[in-house]
C-alpha atoms as a PDB file:
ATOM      1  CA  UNK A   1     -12.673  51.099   3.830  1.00  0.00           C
ATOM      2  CA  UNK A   2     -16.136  49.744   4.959  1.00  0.00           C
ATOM      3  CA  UNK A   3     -15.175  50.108   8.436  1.00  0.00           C
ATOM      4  CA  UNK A   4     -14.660  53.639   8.200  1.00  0.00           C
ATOM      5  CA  UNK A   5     -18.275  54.602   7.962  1.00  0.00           C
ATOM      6  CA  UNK A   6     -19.006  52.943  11.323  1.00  0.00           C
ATOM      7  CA  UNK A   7     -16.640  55.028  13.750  1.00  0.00           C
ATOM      8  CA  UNK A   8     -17.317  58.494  13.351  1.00  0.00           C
ATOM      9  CA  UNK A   9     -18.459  58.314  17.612  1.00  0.00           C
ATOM     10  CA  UNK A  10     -16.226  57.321  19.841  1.00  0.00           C
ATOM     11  CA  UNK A  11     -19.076  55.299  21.789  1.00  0.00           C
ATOM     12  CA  UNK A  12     -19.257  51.902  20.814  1.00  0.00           C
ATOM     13  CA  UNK A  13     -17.378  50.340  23.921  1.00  0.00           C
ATOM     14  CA  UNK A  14     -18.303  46.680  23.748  1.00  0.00           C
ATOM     15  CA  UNK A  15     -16.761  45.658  27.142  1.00  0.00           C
ATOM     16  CA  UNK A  16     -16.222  47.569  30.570  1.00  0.00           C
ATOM     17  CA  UNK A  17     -15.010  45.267  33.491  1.00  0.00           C
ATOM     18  CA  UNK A  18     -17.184  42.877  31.453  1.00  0.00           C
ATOM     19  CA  UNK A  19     -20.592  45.144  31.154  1.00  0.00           C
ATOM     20  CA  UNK A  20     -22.191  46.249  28.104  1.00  0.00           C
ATOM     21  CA  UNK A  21     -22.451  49.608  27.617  1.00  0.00           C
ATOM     22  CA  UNK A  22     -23.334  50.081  23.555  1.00  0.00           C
ATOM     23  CA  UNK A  23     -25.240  48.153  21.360  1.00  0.00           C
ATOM     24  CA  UNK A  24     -22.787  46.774  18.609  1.00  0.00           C
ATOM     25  CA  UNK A  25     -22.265  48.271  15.424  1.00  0.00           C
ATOM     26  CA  UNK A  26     -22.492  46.548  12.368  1.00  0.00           C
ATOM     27  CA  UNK A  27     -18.928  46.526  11.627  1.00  0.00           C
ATOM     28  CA  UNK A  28     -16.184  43.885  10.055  1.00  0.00           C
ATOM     29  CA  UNK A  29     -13.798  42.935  11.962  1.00  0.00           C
ATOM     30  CA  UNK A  30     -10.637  40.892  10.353  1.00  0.00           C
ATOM     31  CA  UNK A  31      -8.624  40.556  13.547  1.00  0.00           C
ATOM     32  CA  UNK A  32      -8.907  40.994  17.067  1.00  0.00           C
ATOM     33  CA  UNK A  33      -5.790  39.844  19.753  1.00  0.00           C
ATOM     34  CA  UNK A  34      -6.258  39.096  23.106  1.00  0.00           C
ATOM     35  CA  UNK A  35      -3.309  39.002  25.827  1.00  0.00           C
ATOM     36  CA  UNK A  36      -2.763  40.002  28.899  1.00  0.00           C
ATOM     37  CA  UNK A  37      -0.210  42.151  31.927  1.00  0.00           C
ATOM     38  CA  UNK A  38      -0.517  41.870  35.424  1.00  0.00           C
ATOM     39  CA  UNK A  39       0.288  43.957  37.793  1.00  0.00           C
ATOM     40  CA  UNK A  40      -0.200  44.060  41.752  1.00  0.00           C
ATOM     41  CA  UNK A  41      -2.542  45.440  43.996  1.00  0.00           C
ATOM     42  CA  UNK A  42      -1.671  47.409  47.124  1.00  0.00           C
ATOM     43  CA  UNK A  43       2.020  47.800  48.364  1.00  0.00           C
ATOM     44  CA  UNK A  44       3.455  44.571  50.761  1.00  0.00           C
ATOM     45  CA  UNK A  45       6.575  44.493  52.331  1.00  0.00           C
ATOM     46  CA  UNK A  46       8.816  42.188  50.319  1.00  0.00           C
ATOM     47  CA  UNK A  47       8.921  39.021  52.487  1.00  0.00           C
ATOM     48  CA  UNK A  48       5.293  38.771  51.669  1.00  0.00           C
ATOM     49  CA  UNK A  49       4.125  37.685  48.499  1.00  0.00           C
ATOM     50  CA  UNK A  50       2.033  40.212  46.547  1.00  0.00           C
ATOM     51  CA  UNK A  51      -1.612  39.387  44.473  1.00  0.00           C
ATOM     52  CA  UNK A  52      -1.212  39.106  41.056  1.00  0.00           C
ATOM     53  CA  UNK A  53      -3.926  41.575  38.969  1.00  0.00           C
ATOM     54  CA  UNK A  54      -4.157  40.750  35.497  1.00  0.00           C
ATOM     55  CA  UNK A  55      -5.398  42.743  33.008  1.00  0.00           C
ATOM     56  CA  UNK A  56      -6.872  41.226  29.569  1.00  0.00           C
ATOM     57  CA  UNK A  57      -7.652  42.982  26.459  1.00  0.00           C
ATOM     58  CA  UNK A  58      -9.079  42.592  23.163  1.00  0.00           C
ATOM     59  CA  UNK A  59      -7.855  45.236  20.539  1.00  0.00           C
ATOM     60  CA  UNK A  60      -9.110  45.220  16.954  1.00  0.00           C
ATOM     61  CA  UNK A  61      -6.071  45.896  14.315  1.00  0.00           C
ATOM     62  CA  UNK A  62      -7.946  47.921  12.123  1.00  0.00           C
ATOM     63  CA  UNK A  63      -9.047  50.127  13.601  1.00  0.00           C
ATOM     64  CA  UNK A  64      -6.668  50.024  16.140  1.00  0.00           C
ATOM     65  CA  UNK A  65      -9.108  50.218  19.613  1.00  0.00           C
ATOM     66  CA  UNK A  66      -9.034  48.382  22.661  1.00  0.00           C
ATOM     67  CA  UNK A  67     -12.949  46.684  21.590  1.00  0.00           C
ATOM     68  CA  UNK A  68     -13.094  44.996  25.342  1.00  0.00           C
ATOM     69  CA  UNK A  69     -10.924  44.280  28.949  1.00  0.00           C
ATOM     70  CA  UNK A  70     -11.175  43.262  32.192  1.00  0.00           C
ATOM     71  CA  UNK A  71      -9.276  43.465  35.254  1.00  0.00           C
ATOM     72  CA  UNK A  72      -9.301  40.897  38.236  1.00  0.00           C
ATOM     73  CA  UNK A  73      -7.233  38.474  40.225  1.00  0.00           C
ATOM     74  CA  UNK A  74      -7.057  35.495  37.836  1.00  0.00           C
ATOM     75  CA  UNK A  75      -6.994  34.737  34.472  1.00  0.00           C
ATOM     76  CA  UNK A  76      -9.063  31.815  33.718  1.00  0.00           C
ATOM     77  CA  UNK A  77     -10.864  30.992  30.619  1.00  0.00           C
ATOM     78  CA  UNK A  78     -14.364  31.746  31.983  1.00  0.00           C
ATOM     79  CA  UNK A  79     -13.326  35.053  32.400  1.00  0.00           C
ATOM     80  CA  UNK A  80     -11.648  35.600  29.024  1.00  0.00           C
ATOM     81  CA  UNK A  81     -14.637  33.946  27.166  1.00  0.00           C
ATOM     82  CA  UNK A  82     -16.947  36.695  28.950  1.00  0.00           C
ATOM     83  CA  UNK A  83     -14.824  39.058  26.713  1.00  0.00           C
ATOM     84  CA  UNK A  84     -15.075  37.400  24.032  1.00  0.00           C
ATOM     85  CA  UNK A  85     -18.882  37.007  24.122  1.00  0.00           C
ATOM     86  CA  UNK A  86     -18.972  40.383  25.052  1.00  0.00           C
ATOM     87  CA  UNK A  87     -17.033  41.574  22.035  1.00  0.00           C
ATOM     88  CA  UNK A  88     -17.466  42.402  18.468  1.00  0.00           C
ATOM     89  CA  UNK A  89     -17.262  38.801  16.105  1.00  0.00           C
ATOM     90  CA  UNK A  90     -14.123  38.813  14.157  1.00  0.00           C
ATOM     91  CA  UNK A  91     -12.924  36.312  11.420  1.00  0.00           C
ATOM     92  CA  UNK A  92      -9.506  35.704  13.122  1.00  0.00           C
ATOM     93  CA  UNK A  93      -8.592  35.956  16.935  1.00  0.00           C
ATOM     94  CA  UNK A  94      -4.878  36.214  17.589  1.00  0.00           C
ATOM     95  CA  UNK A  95      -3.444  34.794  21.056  1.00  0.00           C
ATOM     96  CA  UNK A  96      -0.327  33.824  22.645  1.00  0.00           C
ATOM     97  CA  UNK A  97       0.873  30.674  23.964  1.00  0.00           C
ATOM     98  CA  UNK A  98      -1.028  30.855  27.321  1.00  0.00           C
ATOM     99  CA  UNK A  99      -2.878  27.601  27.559  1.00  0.00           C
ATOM    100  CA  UNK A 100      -5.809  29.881  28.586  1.00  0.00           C
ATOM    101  CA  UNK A 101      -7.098  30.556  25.651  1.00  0.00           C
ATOM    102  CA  UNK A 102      -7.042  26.974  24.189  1.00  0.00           C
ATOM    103  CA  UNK A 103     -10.337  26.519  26.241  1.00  0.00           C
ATOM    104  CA  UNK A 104     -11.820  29.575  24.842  1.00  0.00           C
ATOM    105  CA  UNK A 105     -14.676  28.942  22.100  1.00  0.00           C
ATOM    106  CA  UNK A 106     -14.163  31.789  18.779  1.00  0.00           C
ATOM    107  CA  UNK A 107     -16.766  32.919  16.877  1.00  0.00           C
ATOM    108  CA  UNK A 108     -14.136  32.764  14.260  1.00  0.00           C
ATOM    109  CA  UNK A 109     -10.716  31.211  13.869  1.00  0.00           C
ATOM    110  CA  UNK A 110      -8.549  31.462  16.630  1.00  0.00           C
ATOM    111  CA  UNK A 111      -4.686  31.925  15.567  1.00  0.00           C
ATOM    112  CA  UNK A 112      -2.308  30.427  18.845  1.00  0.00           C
ATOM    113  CA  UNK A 113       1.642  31.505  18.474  1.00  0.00           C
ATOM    114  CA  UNK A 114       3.085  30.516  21.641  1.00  0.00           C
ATOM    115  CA  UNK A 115       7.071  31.156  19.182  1.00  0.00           C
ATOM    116  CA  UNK A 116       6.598  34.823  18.744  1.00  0.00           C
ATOM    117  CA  UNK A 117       4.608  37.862  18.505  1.00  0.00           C
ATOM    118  CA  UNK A 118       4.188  38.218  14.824  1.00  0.00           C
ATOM    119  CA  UNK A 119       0.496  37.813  15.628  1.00  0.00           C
ATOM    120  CA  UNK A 120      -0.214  39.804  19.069  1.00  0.00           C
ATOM    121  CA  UNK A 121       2.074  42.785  17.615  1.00  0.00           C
ATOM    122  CA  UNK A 122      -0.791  45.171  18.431  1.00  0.00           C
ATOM    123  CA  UNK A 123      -2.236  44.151  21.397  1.00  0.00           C
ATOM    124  CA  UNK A 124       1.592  43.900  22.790  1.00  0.00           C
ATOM    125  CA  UNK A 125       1.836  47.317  21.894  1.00  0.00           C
ATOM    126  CA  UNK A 126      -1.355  48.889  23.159  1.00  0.00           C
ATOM    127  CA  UNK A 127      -0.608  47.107  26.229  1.00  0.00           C
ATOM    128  CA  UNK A 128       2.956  48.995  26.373  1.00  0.00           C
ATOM    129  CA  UNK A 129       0.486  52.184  25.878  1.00  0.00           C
ATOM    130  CA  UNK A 130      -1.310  51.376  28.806  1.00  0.00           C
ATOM    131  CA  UNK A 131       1.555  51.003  31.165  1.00  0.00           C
ATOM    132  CA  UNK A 132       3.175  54.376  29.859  1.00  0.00           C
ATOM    133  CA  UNK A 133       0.197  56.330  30.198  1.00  0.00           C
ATOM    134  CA  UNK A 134      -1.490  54.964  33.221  1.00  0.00           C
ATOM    135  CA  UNK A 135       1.027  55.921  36.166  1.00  0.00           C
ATOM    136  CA  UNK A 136      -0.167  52.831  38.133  1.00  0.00           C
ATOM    137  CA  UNK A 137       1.023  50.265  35.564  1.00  0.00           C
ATOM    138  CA  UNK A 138       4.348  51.674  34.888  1.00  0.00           C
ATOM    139  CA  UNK A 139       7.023  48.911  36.583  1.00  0.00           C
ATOM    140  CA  UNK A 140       9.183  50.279  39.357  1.00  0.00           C
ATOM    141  CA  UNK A 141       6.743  53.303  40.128  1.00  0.00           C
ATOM    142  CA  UNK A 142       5.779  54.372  43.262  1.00  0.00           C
ATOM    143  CA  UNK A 143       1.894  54.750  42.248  1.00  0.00           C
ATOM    144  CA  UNK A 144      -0.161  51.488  43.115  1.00  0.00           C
ATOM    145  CA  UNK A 145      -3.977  50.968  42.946  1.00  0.00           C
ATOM    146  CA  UNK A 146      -5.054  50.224  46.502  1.00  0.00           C
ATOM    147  CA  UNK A 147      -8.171  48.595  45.680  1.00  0.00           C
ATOM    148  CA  UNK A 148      -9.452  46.522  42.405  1.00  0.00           C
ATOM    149  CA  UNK A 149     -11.985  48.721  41.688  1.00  0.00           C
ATOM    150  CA  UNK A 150      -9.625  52.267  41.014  1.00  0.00           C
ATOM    151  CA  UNK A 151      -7.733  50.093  38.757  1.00  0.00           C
ATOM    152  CA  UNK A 152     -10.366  49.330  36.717  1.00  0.00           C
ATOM    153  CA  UNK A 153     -12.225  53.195  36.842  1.00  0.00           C
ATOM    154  CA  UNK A 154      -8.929  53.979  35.510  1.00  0.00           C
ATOM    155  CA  UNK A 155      -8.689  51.534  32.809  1.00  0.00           C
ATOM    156  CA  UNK A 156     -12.621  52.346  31.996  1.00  0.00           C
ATOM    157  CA  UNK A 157     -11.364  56.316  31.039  1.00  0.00           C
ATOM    158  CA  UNK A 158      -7.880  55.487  29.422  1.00  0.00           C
ATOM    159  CA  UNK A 159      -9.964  53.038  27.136  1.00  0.00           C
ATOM    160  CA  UNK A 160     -12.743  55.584  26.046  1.00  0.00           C
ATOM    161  CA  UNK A 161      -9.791  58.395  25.322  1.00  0.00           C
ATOM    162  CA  UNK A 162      -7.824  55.381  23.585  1.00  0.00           C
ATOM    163  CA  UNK A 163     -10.559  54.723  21.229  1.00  0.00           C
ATOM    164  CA  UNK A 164     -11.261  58.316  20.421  1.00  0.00           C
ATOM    165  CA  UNK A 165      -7.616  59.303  19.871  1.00  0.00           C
ATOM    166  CA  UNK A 166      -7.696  56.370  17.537  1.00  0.00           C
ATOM    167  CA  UNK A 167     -10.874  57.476  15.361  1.00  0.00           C
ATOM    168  CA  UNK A 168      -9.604  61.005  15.237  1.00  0.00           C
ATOM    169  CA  UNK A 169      -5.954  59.624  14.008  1.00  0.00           C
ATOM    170  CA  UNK A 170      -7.747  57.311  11.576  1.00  0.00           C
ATOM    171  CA  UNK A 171      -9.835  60.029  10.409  1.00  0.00           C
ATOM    172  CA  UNK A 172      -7.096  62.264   9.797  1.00  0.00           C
ATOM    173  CA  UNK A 173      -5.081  60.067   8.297  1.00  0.00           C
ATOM    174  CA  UNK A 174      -8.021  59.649   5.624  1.00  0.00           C
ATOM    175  CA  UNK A 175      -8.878  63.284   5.268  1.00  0.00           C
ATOM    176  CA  UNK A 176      -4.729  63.248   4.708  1.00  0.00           C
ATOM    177  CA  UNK A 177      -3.958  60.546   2.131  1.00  0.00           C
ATOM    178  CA  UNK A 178      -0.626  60.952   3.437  1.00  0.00           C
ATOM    179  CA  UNK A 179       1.484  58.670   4.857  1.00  0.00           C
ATOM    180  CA  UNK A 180       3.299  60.633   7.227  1.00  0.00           C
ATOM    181  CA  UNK A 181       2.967  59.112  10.672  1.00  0.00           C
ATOM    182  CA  UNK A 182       2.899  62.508  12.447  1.00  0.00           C
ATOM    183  CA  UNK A 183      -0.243  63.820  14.052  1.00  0.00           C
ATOM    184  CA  UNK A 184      -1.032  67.427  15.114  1.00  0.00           C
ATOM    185  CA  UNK A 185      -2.625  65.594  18.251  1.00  0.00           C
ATOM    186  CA  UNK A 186      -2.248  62.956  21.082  1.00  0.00           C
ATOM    187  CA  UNK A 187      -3.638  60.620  23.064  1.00  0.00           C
ATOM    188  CA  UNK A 188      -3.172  62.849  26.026  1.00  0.00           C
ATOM    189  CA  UNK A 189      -5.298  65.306  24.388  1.00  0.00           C
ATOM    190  CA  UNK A 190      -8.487  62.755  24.157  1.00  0.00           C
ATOM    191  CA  UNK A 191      -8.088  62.510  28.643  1.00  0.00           C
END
């Protein structure tokens, strides 16, 4: 429960579009997982092929927070080892089996399952999060970003209400000492 002193704000962000915008806190982190989505930019007719935008984020398990992300037309592992210089230190960082993040340098041990996703089981599902909430990453919708930069103003506010909903619902859950998983709140009511 040492982390629990550290969040009572809801401002340490360590990584917008890959700017700082806090200083760290001094906090101990046991896992953070890294993966990515993609998702397309502008609407094309279909005979022409459309850009790939990919998304990457780091989310710490406990507490559960998205702790950095970027947004851009490639995924290369200059780009995902911005994040993770960017980011909080952790003792173990959890990745799937893209070969991207072989090339990656941890400041602590990095855990690869390319079988399963017994180790990216929270990042996979804050990722789902972010393509039910944000209108212009659900699949089949009719909302699109038009330009690289809306997509990432977007991500930059869901992020910031993200993390608070999940201070408040850790919080709670403390104040609680219950394990009932149902909250009087929502993320929707941290946008």
């Amino acid at each position: 429960m040492v982390w629990a002193k550290c969040l009572v704000s809801t401002k340490p962000m360590y990584t917008i579009g890959l700017k700082k915008t806090a200083q760290k806190p001094k906090s101990d982190f046991q896992f953070l997982e890294l993966d990515e989505l993609y998702w397309f930019i502008k609407k094309k007719p279909k005979t022409e092929t459309r850009e790939n935008t990919y998304i990457i984020t780091m989310v710490s398990r406990l507490p559960r927070q998205i702790v950095g992300f970027d947004a851009a037309f490639d995924k290369s592992p200059e780009r995902i080892q911005k994040i993770v210089d960017n980011g909080p230190e952790a003792k173990y960082y959890c990745t799937d089996g893209y070969f991207g993040y072989i090339d990656v340098v941890y400041p602590g041990k990095h855990i690869r399952n390319a079988h399963d996703k017994s180790d990216t089981f929270t990042v996979e599902s804050v990722n789902a999060d972010l393509r039910h909430y944000i209108p212009i990453l659900r699949r089949r919708s009719r909302c699109f970003p038009r330009k690289l930069e809306t997509l990432i103003a977007v991500l930059e506010l869901f992020v910031q209400a993200y993390n608070a909903f999940g201070i408040a619902k850790m919080n709670f859950r403390l104040r609680q000492k219950s394990k009932s998983r149902e909250l009087p709140f929502s993320v929707l009511d941290f946008l």
